[in-house]
PDB file of N, CA and C in Angstrom:
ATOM      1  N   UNK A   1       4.328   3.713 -15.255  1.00  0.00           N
ATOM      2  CA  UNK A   1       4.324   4.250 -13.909  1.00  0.00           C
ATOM      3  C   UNK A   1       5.482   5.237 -13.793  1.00  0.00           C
ATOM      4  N   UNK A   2       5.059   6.350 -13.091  1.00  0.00           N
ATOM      5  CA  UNK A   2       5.805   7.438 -12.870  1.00  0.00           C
ATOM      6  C   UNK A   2       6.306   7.515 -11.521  1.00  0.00           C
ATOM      7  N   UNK A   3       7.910   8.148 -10.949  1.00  0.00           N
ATOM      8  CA  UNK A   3       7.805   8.286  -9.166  1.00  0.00           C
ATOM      9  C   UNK A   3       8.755   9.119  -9.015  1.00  0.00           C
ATOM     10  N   UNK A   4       8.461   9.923  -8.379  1.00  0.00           N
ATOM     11  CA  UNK A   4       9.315  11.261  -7.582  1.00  0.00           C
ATOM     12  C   UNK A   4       9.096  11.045  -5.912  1.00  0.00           C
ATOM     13  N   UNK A   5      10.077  11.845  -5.606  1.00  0.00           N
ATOM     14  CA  UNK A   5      10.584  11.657  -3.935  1.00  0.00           C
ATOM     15  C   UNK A   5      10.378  13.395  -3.590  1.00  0.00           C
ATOM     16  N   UNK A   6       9.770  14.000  -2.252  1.00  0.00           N
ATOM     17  CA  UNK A   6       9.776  14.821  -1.521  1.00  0.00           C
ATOM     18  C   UNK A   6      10.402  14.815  -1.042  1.00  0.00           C
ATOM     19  N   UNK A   7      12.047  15.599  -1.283  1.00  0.00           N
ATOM     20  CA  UNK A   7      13.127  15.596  -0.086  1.00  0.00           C
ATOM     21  C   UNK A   7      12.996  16.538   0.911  1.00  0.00           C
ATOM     22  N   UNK A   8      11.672  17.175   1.324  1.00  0.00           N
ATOM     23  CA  UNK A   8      11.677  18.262   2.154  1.00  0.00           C
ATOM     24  C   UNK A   8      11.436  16.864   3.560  1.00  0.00           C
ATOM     25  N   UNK A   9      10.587  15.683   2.810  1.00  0.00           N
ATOM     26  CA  UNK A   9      10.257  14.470   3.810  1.00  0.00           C
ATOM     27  C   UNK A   9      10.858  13.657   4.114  1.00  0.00           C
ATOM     28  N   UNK A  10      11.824  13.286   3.019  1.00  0.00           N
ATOM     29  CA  UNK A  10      12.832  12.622   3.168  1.00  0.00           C
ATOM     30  C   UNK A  10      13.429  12.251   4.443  1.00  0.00           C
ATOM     31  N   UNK A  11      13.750  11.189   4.901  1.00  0.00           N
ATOM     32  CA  UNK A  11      14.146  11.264   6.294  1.00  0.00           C
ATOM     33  C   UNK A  11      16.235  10.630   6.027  1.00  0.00           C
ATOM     34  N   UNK A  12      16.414  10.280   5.140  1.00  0.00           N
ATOM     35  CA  UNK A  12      17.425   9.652   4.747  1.00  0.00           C
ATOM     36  C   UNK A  12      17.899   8.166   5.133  1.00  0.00           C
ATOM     37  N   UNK A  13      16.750   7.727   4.980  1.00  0.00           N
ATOM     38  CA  UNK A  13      16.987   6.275   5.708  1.00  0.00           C
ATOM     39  C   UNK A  13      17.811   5.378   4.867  1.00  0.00           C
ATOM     40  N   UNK A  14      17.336   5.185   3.439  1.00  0.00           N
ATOM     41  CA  UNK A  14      18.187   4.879   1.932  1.00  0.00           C
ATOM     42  C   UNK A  14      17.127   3.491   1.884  1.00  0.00           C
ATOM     43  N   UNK A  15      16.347   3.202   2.692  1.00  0.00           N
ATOM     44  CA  UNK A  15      15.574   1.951   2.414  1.00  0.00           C
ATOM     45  C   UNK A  15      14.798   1.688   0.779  1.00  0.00           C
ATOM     46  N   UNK A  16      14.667   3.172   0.422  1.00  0.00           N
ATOM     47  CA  UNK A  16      14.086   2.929  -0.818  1.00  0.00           C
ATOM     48  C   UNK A  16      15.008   2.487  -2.261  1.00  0.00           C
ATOM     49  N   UNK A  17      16.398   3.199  -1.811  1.00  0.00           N
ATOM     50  CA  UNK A  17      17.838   2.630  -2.946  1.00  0.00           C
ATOM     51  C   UNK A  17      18.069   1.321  -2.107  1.00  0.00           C
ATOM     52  N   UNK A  18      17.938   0.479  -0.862  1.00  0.00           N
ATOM     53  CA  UNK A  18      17.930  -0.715  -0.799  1.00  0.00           C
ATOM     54  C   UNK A  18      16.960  -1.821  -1.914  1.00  0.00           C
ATOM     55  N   UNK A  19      15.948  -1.110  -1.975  1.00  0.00           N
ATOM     56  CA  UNK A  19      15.059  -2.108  -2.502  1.00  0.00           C
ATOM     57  C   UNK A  19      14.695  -2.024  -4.210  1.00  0.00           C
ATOM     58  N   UNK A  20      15.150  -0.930  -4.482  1.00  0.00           N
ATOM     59  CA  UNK A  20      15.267  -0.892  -6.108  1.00  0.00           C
ATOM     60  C   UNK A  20      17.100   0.689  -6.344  1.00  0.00           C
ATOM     61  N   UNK A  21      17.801   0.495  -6.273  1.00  0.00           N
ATOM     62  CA  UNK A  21      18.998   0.684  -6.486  1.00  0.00           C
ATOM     63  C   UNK A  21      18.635   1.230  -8.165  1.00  0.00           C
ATOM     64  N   UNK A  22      17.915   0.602  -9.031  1.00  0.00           N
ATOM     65  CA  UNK A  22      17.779   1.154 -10.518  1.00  0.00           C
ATOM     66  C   UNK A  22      17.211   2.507 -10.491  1.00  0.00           C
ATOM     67  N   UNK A  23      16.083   2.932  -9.705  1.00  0.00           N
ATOM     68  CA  UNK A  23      15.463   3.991  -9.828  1.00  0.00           C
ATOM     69  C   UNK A  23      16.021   4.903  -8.582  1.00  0.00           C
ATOM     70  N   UNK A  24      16.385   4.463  -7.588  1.00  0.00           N
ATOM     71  CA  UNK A  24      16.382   5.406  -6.226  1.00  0.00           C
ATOM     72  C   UNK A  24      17.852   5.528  -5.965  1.00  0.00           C
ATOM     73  N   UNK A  25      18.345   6.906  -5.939  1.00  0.00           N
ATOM     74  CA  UNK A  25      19.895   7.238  -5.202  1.00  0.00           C
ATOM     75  C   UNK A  25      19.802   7.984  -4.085  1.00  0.00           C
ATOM     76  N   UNK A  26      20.849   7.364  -2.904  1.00  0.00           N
ATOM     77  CA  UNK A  26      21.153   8.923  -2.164  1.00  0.00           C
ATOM     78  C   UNK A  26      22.500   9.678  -2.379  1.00  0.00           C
ATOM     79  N   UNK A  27      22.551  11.034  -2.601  1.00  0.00           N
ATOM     80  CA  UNK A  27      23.420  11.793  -2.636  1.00  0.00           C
ATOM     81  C   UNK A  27      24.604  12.066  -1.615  1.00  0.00           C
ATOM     82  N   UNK A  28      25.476  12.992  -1.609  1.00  0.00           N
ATOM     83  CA  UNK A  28      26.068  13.340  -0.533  1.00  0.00           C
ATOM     84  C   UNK A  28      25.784  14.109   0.424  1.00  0.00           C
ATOM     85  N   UNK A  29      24.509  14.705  -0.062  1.00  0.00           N
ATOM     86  CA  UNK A  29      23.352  14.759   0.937  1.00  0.00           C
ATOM     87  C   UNK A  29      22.483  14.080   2.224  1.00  0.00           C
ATOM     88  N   UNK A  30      22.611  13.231   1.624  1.00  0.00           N
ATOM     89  CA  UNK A  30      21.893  11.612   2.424  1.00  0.00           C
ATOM     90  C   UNK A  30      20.459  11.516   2.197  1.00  0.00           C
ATOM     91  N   UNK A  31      20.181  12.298   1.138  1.00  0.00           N
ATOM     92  CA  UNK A  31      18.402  12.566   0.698  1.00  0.00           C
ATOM     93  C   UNK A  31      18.516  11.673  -0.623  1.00  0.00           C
ATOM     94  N   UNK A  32      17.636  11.134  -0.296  1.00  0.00           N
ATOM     95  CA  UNK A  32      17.123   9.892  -1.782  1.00  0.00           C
ATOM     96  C   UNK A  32      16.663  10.986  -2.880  1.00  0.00           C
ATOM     97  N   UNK A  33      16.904  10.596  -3.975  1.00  0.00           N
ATOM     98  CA  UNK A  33      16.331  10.967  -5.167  1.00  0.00           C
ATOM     99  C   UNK A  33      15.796  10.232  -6.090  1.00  0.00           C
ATOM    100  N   UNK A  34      15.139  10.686  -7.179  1.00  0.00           N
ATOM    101  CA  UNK A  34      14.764   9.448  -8.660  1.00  0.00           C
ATOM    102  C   UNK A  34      15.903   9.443  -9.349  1.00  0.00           C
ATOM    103  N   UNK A  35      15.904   8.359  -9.901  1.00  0.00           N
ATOM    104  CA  UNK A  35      17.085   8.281 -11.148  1.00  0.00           C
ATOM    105  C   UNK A  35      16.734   7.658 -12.457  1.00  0.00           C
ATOM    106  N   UNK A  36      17.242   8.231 -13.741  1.00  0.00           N
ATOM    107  CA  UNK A  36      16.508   7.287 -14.879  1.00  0.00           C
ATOM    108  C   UNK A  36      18.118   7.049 -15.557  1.00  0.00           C
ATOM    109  N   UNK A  37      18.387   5.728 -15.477  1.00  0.00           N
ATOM    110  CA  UNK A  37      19.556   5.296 -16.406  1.00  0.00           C
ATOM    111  C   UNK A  37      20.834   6.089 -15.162  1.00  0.00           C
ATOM    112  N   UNK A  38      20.461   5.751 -14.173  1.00  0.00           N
ATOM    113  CA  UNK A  38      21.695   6.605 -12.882  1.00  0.00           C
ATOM    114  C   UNK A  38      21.823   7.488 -12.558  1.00  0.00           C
ATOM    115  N   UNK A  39      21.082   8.372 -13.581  1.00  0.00           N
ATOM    116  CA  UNK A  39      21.281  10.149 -12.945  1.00  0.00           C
ATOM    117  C   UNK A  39      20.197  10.825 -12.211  1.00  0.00           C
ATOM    118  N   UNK A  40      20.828  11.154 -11.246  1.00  0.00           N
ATOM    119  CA  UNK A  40      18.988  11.957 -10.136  1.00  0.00           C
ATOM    120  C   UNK A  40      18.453  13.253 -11.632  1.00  0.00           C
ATOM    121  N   UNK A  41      17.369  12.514 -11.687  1.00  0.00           N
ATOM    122  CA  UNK A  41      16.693  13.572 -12.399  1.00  0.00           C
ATOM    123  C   UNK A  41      16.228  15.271 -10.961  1.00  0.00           C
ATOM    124  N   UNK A  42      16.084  15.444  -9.901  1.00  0.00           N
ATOM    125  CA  UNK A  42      15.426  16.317  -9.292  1.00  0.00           C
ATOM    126  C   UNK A  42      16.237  16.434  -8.188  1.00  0.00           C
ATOM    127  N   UNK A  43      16.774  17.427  -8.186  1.00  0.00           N
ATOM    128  CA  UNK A  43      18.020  17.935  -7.343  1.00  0.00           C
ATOM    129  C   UNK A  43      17.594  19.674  -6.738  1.00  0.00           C
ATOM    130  N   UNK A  44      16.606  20.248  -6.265  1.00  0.00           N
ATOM    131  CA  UNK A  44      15.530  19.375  -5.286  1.00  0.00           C
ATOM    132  C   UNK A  44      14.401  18.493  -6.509  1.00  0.00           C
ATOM    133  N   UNK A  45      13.600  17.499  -5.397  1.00  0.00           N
ATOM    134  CA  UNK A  45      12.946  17.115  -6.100  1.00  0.00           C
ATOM    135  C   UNK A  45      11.365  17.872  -6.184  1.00  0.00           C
ATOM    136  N   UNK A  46      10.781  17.216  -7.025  1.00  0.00           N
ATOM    137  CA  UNK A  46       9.103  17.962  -6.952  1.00  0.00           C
ATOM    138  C   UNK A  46       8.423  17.017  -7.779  1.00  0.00           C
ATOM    139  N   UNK A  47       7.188  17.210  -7.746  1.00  0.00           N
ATOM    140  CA  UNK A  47       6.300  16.140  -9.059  1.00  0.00           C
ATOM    141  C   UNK A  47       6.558  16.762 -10.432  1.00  0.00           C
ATOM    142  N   UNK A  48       7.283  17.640 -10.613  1.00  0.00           N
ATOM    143  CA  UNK A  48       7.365  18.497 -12.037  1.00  0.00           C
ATOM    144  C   UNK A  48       8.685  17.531 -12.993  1.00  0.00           C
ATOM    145  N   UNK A  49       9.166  16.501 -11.753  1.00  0.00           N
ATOM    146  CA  UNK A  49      10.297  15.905 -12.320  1.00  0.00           C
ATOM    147  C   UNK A  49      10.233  14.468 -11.852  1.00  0.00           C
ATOM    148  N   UNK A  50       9.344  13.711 -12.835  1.00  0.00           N
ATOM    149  CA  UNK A  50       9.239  12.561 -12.581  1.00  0.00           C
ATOM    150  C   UNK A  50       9.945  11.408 -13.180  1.00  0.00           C
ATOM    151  N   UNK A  51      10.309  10.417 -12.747  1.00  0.00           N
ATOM    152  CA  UNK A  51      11.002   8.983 -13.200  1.00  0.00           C
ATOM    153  C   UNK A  51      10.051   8.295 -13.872  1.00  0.00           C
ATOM    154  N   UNK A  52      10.302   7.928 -14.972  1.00  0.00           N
ATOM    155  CA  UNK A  52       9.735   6.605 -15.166  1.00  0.00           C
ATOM    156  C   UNK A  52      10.182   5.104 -15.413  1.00  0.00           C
ATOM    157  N   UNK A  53       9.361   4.901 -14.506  1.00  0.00           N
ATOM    158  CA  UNK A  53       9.970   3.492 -13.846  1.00  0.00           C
ATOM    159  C   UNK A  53       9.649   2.494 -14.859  1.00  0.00           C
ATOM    160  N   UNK A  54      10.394   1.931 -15.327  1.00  0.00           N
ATOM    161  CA  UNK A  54      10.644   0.406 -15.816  1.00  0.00           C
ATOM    162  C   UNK A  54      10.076  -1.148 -15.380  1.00  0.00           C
ATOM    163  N   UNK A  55       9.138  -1.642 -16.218  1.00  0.00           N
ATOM    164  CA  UNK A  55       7.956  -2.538 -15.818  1.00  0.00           C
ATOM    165  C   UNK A  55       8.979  -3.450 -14.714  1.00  0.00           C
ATOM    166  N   UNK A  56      10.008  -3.972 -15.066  1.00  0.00           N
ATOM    167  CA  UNK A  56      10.411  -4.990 -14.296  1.00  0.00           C
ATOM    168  C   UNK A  56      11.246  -4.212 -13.004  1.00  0.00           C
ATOM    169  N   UNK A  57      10.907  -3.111 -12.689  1.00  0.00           N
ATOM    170  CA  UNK A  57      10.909  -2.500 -11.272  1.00  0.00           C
ATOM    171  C   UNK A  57      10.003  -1.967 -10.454  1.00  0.00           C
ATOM    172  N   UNK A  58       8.394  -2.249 -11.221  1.00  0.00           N
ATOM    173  CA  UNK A  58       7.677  -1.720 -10.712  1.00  0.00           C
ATOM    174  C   UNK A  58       6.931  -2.168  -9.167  1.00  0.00           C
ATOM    175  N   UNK A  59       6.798  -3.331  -9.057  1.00  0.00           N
ATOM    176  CA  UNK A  59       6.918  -3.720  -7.588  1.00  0.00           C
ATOM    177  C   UNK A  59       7.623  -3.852  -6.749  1.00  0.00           C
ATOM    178  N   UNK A  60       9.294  -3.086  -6.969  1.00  0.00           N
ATOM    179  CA  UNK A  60      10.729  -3.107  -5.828  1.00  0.00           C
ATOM    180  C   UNK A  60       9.816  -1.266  -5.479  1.00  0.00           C
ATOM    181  N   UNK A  61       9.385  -0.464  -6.412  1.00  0.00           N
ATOM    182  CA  UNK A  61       8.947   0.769  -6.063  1.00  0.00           C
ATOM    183  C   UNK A  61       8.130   0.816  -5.368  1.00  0.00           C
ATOM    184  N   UNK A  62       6.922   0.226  -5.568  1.00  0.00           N
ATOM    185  CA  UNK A  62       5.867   0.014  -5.001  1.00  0.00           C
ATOM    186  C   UNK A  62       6.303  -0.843  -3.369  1.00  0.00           C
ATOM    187  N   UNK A  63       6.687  -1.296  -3.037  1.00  0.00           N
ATOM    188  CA  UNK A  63       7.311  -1.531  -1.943  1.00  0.00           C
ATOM    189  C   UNK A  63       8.457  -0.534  -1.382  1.00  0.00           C
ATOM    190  N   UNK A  64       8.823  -0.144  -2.112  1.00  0.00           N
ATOM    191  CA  UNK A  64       9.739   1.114  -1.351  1.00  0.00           C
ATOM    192  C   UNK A  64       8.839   2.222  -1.097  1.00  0.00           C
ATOM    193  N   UNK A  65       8.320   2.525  -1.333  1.00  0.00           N
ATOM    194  CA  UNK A  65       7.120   3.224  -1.382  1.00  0.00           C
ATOM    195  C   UNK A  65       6.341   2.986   0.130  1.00  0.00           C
ATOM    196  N   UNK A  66       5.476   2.096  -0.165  1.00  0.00           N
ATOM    197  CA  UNK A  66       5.157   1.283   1.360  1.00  0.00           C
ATOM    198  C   UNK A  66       6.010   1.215   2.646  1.00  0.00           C
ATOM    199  N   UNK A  67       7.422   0.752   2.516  1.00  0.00           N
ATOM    200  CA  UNK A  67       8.622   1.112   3.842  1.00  0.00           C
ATOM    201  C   UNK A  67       9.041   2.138   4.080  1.00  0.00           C
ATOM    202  N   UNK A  68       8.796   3.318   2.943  1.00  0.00           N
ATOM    203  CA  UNK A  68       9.621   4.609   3.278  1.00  0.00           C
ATOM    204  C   UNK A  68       9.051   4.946   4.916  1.00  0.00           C
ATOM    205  N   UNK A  69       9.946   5.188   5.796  1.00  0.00           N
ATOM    206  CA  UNK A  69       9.545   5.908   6.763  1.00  0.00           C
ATOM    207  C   UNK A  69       9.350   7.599   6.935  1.00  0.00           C
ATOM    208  N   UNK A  70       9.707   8.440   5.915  1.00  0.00           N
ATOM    209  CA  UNK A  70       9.243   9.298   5.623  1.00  0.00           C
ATOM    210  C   UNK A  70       8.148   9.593   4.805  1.00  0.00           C
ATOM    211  N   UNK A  71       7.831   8.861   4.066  1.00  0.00           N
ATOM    212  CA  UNK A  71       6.846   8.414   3.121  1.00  0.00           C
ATOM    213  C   UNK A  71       6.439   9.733   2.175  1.00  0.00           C
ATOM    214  N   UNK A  72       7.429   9.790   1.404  1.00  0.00           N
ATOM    215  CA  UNK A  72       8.246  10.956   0.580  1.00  0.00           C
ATOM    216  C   UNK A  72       7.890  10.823  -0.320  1.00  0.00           C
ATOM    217  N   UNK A  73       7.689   8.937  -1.213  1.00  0.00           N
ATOM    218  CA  UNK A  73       7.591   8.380  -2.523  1.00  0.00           C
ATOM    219  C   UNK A  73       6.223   8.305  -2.851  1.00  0.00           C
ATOM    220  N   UNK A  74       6.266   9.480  -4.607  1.00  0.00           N
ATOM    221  CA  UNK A  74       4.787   9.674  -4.438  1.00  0.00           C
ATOM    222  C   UNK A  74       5.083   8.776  -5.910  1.00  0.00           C
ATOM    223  N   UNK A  75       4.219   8.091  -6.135  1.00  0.00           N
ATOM    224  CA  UNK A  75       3.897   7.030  -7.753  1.00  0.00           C
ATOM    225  C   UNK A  75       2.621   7.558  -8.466  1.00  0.00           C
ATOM    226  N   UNK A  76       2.673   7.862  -9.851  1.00  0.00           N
ATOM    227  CA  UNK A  76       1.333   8.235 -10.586  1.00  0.00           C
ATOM    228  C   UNK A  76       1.667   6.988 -11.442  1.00  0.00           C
ATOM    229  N   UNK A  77       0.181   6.168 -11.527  1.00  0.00           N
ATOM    230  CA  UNK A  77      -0.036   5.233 -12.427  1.00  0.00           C
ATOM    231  C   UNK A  77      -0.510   5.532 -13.869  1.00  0.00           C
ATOM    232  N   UNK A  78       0.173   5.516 -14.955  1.00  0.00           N
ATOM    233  CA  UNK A  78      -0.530   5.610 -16.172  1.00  0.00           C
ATOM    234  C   UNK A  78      -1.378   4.668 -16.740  1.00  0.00           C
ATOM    235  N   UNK A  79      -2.578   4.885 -16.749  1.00  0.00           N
ATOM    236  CA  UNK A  79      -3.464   3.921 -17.782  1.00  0.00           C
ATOM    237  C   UNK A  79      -3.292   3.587 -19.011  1.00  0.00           C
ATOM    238  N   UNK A  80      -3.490   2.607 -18.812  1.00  0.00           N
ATOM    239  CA  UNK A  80      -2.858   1.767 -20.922  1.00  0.00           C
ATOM    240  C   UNK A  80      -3.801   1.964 -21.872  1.00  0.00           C
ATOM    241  N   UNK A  81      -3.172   2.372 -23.057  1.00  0.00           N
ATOM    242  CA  UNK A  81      -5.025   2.448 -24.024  1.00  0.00           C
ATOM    243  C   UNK A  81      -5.409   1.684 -24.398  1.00  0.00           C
ATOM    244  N   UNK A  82      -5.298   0.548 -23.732  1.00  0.00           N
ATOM    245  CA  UNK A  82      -6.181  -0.518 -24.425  1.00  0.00           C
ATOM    246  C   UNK A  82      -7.373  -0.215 -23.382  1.00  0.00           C
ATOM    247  N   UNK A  83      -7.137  -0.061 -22.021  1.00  0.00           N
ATOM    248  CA  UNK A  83      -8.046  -0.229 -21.201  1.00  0.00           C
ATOM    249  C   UNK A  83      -9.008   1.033 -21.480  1.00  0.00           C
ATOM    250  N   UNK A  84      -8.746   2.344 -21.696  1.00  0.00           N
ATOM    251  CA  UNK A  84      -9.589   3.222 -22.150  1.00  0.00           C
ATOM    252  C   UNK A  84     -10.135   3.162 -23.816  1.00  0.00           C
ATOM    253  N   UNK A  85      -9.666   2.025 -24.531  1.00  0.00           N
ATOM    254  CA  UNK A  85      -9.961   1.764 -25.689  1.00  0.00           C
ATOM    255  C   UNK A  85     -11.460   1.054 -25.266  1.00  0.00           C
ATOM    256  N   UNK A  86     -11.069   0.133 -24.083  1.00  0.00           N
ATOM    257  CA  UNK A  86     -12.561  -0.912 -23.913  1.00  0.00           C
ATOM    258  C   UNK A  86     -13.510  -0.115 -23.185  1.00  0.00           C
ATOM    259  N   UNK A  87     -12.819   1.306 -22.337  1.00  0.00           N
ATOM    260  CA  UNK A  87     -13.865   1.945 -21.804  1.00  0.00           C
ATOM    261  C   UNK A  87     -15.021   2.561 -22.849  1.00  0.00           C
ATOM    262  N   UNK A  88     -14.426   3.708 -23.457  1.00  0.00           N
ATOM    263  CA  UNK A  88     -14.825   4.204 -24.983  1.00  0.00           C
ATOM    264  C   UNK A  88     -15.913   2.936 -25.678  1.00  0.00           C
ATOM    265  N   UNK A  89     -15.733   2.100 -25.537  1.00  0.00           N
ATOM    266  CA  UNK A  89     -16.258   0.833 -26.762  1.00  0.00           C
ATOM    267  C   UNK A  89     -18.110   1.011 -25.885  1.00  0.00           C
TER     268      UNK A  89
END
């Protein structure tokens, strides 16, 4: 799973670095960003600069996601090849 933030939507609430702190920062800006290993990858952000999120954070995102009140946090799911292995079959 992949996730980038729209800071044009951003409202700066920080609810989304409340609920997963590994992937989500706000700046001295007060606009949330992605982060991989602490550093905002997208300073502005866009989908051209995506996070990838770490299995054992993937439902603190997915819920930040859901509370954003700007609702900024966009997630692309990658499919596993096993599952397009059984499609193919």
């Amino acid at each position: 799973m992949r996730v980038w933030i729209d800071q044009d939507l951003c409202t700066g609430d920080g609810l989304c670095v409340d609920h997963c702190p590994d992937v989500f920062v706000q700046l001295e800006d007060g606009i949330a960003y992605v982060a991989e290993e602490g550093q905002p990858l997208n300073d502005p952000g866009s989908s051209g600069s995506l996070a990838w999120v770490p299995a054992r954070h993937v439902h603190a995102v997915i819920k930040a996601a859901e509370v954003c009140p700007g609702e900024c946090i966009f997630i692309e799911i990658d499919q596993p090849v096993a599952a397009d292995a059984e499609v193919a079959a």
